[in-house]
Structures are given as structure tokens and as C-alpha cells.
Protein backbone atom coordinates (compact mmCIF):
# COMPACT_ATOMS: atom_id res chain seq x y z
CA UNK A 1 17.82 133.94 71.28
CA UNK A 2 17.62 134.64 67.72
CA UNK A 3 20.37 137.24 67.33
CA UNK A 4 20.23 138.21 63.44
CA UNK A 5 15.94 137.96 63.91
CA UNK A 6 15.97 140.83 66.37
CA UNK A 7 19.12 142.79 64.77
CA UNK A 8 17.32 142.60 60.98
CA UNK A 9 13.30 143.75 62.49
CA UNK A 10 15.59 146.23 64.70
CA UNK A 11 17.00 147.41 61.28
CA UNK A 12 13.93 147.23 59.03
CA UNK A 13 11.16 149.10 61.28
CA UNK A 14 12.48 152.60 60.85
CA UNK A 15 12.83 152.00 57.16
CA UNK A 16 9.13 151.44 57.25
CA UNK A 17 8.34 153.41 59.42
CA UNK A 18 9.67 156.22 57.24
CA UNK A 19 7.75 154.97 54.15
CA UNK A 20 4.72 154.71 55.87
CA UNK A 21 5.00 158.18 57.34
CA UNK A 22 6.54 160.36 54.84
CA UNK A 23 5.51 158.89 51.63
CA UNK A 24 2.39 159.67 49.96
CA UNK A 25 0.13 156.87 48.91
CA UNK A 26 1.71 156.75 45.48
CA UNK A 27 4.93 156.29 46.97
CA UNK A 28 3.47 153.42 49.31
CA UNK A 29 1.80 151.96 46.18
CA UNK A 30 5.07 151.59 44.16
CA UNK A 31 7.11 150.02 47.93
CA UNK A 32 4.29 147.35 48.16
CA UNK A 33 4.50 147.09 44.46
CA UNK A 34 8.71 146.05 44.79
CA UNK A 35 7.71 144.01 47.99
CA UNK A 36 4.96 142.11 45.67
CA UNK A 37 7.60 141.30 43.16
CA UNK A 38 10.36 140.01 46.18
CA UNK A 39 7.16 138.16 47.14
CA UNK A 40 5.85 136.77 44.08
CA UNK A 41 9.14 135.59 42.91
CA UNK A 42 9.35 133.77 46.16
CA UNK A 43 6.53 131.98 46.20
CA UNK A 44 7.65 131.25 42.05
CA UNK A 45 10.76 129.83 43.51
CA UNK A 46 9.03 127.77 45.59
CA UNK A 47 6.03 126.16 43.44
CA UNK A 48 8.50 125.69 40.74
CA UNK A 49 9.46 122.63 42.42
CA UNK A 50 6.14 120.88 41.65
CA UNK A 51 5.18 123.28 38.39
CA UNK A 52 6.19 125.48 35.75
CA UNK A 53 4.31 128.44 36.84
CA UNK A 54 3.57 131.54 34.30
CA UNK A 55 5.95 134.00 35.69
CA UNK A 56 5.17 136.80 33.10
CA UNK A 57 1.81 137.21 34.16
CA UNK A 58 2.55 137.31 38.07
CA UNK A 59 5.23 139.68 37.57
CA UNK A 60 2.92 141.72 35.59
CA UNK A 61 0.22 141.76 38.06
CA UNK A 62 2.62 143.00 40.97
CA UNK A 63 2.98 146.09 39.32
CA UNK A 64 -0.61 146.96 39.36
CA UNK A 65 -0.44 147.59 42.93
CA UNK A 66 1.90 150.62 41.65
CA UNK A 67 -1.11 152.13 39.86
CA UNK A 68 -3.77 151.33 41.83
CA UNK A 69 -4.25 154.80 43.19
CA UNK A 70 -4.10 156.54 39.55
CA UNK A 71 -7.19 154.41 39.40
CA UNK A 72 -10.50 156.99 39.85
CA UNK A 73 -11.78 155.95 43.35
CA UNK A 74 -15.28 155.51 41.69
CA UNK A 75 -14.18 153.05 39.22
CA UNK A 76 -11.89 151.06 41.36
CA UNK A 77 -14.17 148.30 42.58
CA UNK A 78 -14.98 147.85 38.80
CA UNK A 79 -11.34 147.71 37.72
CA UNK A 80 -10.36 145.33 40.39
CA UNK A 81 -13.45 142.91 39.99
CA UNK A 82 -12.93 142.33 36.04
CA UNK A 83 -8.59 142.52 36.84
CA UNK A 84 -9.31 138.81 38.42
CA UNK A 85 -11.33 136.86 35.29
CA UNK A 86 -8.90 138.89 32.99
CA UNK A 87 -6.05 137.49 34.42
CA UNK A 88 -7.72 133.78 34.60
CA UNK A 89 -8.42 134.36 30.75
CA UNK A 90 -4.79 134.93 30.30
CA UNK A 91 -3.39 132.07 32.09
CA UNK A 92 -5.66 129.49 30.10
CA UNK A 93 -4.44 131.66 27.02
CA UNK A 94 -1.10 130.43 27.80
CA UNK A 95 -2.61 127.10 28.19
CA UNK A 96 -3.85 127.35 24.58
CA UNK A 97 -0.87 128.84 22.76
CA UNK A 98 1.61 126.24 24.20
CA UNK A 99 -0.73 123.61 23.09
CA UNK A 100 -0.65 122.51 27.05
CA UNK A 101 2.64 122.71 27.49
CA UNK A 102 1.47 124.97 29.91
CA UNK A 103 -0.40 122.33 31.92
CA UNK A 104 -3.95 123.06 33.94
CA UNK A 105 -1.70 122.93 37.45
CA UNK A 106 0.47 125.45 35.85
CA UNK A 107 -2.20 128.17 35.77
CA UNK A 108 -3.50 127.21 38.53
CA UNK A 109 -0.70 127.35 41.32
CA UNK A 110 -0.19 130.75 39.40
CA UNK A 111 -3.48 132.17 39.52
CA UNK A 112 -3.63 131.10 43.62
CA UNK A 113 -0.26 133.01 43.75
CA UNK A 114 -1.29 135.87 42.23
CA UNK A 115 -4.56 136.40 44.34
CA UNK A 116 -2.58 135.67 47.62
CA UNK A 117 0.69 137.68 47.17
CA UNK A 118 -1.10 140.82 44.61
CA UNK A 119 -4.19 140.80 45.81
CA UNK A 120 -3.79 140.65 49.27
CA UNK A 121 -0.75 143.26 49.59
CA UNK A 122 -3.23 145.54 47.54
CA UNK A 123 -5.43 145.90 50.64
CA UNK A 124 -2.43 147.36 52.52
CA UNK A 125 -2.38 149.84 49.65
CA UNK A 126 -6.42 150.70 50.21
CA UNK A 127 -5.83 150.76 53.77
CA UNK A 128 -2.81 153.29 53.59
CA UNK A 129 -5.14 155.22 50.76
CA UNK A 130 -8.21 155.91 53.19
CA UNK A 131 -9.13 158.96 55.23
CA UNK A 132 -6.64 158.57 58.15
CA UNK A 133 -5.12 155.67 56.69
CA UNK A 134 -1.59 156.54 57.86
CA UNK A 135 -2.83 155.72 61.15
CA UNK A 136 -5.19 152.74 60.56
CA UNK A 137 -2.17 151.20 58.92
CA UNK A 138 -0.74 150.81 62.24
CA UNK A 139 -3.43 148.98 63.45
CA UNK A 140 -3.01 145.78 60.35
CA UNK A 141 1.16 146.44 61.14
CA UNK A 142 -0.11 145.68 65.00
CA UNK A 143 -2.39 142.90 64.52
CA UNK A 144 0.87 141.16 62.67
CA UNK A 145 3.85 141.78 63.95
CA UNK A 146 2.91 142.41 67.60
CA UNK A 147 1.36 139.01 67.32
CA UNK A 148 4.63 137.54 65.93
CA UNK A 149 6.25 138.96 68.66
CA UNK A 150 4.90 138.09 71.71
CA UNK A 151 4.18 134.38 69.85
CA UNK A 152 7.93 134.36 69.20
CA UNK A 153 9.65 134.85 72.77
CA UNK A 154 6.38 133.60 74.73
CA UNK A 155 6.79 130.31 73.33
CA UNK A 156 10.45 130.32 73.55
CA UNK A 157 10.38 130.42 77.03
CA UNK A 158 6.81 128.51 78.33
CA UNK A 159 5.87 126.82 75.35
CA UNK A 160 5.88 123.31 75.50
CA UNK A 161 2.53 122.20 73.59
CA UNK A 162 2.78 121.98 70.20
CA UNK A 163 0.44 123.95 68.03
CA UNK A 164 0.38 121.77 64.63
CA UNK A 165 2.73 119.99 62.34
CA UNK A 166 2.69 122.30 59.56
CA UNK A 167 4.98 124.55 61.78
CA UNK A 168 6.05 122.55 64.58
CA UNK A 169 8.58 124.98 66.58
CA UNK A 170 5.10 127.04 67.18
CA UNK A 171 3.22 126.11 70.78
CA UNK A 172 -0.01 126.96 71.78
CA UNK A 173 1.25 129.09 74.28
CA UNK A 174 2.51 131.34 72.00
CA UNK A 175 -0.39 131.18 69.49
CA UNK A 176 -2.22 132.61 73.29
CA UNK A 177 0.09 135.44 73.66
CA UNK A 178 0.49 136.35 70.48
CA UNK A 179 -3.24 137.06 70.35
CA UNK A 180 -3.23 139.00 73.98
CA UNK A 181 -0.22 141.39 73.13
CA UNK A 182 -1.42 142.22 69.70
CA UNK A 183 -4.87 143.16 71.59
CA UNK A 184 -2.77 144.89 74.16
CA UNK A 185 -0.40 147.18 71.58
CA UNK A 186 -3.40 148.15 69.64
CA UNK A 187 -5.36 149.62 72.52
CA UNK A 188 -2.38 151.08 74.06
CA UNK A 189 -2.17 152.55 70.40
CA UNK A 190 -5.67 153.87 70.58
CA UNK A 191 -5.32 155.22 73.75
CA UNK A 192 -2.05 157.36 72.30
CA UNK A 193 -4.36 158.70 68.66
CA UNK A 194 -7.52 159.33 70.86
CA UNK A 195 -5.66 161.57 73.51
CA UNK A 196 -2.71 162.81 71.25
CA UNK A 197 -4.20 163.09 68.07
CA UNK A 198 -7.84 163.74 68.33
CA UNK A 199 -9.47 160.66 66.99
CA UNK A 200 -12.39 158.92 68.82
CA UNK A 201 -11.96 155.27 68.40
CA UNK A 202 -14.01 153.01 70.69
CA UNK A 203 -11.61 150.98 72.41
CA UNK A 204 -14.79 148.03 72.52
CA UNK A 205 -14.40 147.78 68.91
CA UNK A 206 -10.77 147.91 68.55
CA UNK A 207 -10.44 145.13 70.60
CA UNK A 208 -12.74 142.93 69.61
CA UNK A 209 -10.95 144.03 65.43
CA UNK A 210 -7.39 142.77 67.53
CA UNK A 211 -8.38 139.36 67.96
CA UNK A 212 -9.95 138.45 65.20
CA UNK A 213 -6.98 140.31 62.86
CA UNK A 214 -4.27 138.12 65.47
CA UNK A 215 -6.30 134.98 64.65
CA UNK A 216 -6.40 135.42 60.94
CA UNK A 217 -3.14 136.84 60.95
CA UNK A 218 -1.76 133.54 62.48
CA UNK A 219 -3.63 131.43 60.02
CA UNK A 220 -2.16 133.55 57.17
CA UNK A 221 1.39 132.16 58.99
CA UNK A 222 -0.46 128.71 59.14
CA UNK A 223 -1.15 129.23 55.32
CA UNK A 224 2.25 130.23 54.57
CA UNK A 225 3.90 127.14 56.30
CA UNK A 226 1.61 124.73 54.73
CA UNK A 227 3.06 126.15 51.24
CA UNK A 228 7.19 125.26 52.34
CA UNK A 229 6.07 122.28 54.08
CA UNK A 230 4.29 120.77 50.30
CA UNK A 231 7.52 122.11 48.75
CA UNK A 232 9.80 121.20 51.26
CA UNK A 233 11.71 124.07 51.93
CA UNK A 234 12.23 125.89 55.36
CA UNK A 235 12.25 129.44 54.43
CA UNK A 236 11.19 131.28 50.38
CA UNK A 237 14.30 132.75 50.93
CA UNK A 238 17.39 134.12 52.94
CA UNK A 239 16.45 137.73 52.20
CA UNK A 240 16.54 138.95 55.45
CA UNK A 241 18.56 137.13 57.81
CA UNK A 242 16.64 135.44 60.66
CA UNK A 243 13.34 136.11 59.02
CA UNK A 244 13.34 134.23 55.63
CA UNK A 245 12.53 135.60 52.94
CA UNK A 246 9.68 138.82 51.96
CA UNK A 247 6.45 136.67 51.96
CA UNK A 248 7.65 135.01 55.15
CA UNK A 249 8.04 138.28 56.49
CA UNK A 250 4.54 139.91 55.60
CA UNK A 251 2.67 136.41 55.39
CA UNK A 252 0.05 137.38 58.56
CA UNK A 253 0.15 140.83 57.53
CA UNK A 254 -1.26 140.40 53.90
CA UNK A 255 -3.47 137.60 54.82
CA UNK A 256 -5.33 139.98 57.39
CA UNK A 257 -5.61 142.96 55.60
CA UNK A 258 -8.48 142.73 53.67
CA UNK A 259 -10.23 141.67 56.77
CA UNK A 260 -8.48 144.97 58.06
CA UNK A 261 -10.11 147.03 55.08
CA UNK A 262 -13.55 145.95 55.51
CA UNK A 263 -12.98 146.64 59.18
CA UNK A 264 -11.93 150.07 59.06
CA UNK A 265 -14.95 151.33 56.96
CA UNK A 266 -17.09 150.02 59.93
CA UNK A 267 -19.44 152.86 61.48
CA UNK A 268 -17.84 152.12 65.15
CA UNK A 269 -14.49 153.41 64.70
């Protein structure tokens, strides 16, 4: 057993749970905002072995998530739909002034890390900013981490069929019961807001939300793993002991949560 994995999630839960719970949503912005930068440098660390990524502009686009709630609700679809060309137009700006020194694959492994670290971790932010959103946040924090979980010590003790290549200590066992105890934790979760806190969730649709969040959750891990297996690393970092580094910490969690967002403004809940 993984001594340092347990101690360091043992460690880090209350400190989010305290964020998530006492801070406002501009607080929570400018958190996922220092997590995006741990993050982005990460994954800069980690491309840099194959490129010469444009760190400025990465950088620069984590903070956004800082400000995204200054934004005027009405005019935040707008901001965030030009935000991505913009920041394409800058990269092959770059391109330009270096006189391609600054190579095509440059802007490009930076632009795909800027939409999957900044982007991504920005839906936490909308989820967090919607009516009840300190408890729907629960529900994308479930969908991850409980499947981690149960994946982790399930397949440590029964699982003996290998799941893929691209992370081959994970079995499909585990894959299984990852899926079944994330379902599990987020309807015992329901059952606890809908008796204890007066909300009316249909346990029908939370469930069927669970598995598909698990499943895209665990290819966000997938996703992750086939990004240190091209660069050939093991971990983006040794941030936190027995977990890696930041992005392999959150890399289910950001990958489902804009399938979490869309989710929550859904007429069933």
C-alpha cells in the first residue's frame, strides 16, 4: 500500500474542502487560477522535451480563470468564444516575429495545452459559479476522485487483466469499480442534500450523470498517460508525493467537467 498516496489525499482534502466551502467564487477563481499555472507549467515541462512551447502565452491564459467571474454573466459566452481564435492569432504571431523560429509544432502543442489545462479547469470555475454550485461541485469532485479510489485499491487487490498499455499498472477490474463506487458516493451524496438540505435531485438522473462523468473521467486519466508515455516520463512532477504532480492529480477531474457543466443545467436535476 501506497503510504505517502493516502497520507498526501489525507492531507490535501480538508484544504479543499475549506476552499470550496468558505471561499466565494472569486476566491475559487484565483485557487484554480494557481492550480492552472502548477498545471500548465507541468505539462510545459513535459512537451519541452519534443518542442519549444510558447510559455508566455500559456502562463498568461491561466490567469484568466482568475477573472472569469468579473466577466458580466451575459457576455461570458462571447468573451470565452473569441478568447480561443485570439489566442491561436497570437501563437502564429509568435510564429511570424521569430521568423519560424517558433516552429508550427511549437504553437501547436501550446495551443492543445492551453485548451486542456485553462480551458478545462475553467469549467470547475462555472460549475462552482452556478446557483447551488457549492454543492454540484461535489458531484465533478465525486465522479473523479471516488473513481480513482475505488480503481486504485480494487485493482490492487483483484486486478489481474490489464486495461491498456498507455498505463499498464491499471486493470480492468479497477476501471469496473471505479465506475460503481463513483455511482455509489454520488447517490449516497444525493440522498444526504435531498434529506438534509432540501434539494430534489432525481436519483435516476444522477446516476445515469455518475457513469458517464466516471467513464470520461477515466479517459481524461487515459489522456493524461498517453501525454508521459510520448514524453517518456512517469509522473509531470513530484509535487505531491505519491500522486505526481498537479495535472496528474486533477487530470479526470478537468477532463469531465465540462461534461459536468452542461450536465448540471439539465431540467432533471
Amino acid at each position: 500500500m501506497d503510504i505517502k498516496r493516502i497520507t498526501s489525499g489525507l492531507l490535501g482534502f480538508p484544504l479543499v474542502l475549506i476552499i470550496l466551502l468558505i471561499g466565494n467564487k472569486y476566491v475559487v477563481d484565483v485557487a484554480l487560477a494557481i492550480i492552472a499555472l502548477l498545471a500548465m507549467n507541468e505539462y510545459f515541462n513535459a512537451i519541452s522535451k519534443v518542442s519549444n512551447p510558447v510559455r508566455w502565452v500559456g502562463y498568461l491564459s491561466c490567469l484568466s480563470i482568475g477573472v472569469v467571474h468579473l466577466i458580466p454573466a451575459e457576455n461570458l459566452n462571447m468573451v470565452v468564444t473569441i478568447t480561443i481564435p485570439a489566442i491561436l492569432i497570437v501563437l502564429f504571431a509568435q510564429v511570424i516575429a521569430t521568423e519560424m523560429k517558433t516552429t508550427f509544432k511549437d504553437i501547436a502543442y501550446t495551443f492543445i495545452g492551453i485548451f486542456y489545462v485553462v480551458f478545462f479547469i475553467m469549467f470547475v470555475a462555472l460549475i462552482d459559479g452556478m446557483e447551488n454550485g457549492k454543492i454540484l461541485i461535489w458531484y465533478a469532485i465525486f465522479a473523479a476522485w471516488g473513481t480513482d479510489i475505488f480503481a486504485y485499491f480494487v485493482g490492487r487487490l483483484i486486478g489481474k487483466h490489464k486495461f491498456s498499455k498507455i498505463s499498464p499498472k491499471k486493470s480492468i477490474e479497477g476501471c469496473v469499480a471505479g465506475t460503481i463506487g463513483a455511482v455509489l458516493l454520488m447517490l449516497i451524496y444525493t440522498f444526504f442534500i435531498n434529506n438534509y438540505l432540501g434539494m430534489e435531485y432525481s436519483y435516476i438522473y444522477i446516476g445515469i450523470i455518475a457513469l458517464i462523468l466516471s467513464l470520461v473521467g477515466q479517459i481524461g486519466d487515459f489522456a493524461a498517460s498517453s501525454i508521459k508515455r510520448y514524453v517518456d516520463i512517469k509522473d509531470f512532477s513530484n509535487l505531491i508525493p505519491g500522486h505526481g504532480g498537479m495535472l496528474d492529480r486533477i487530470d479526470s477531474l478537468i477532463f469531465l467537467a465540462p461534461f459536468a457543466y452542461v450536465f448540471f443545467q439539465g431540467t432533471f436535476l
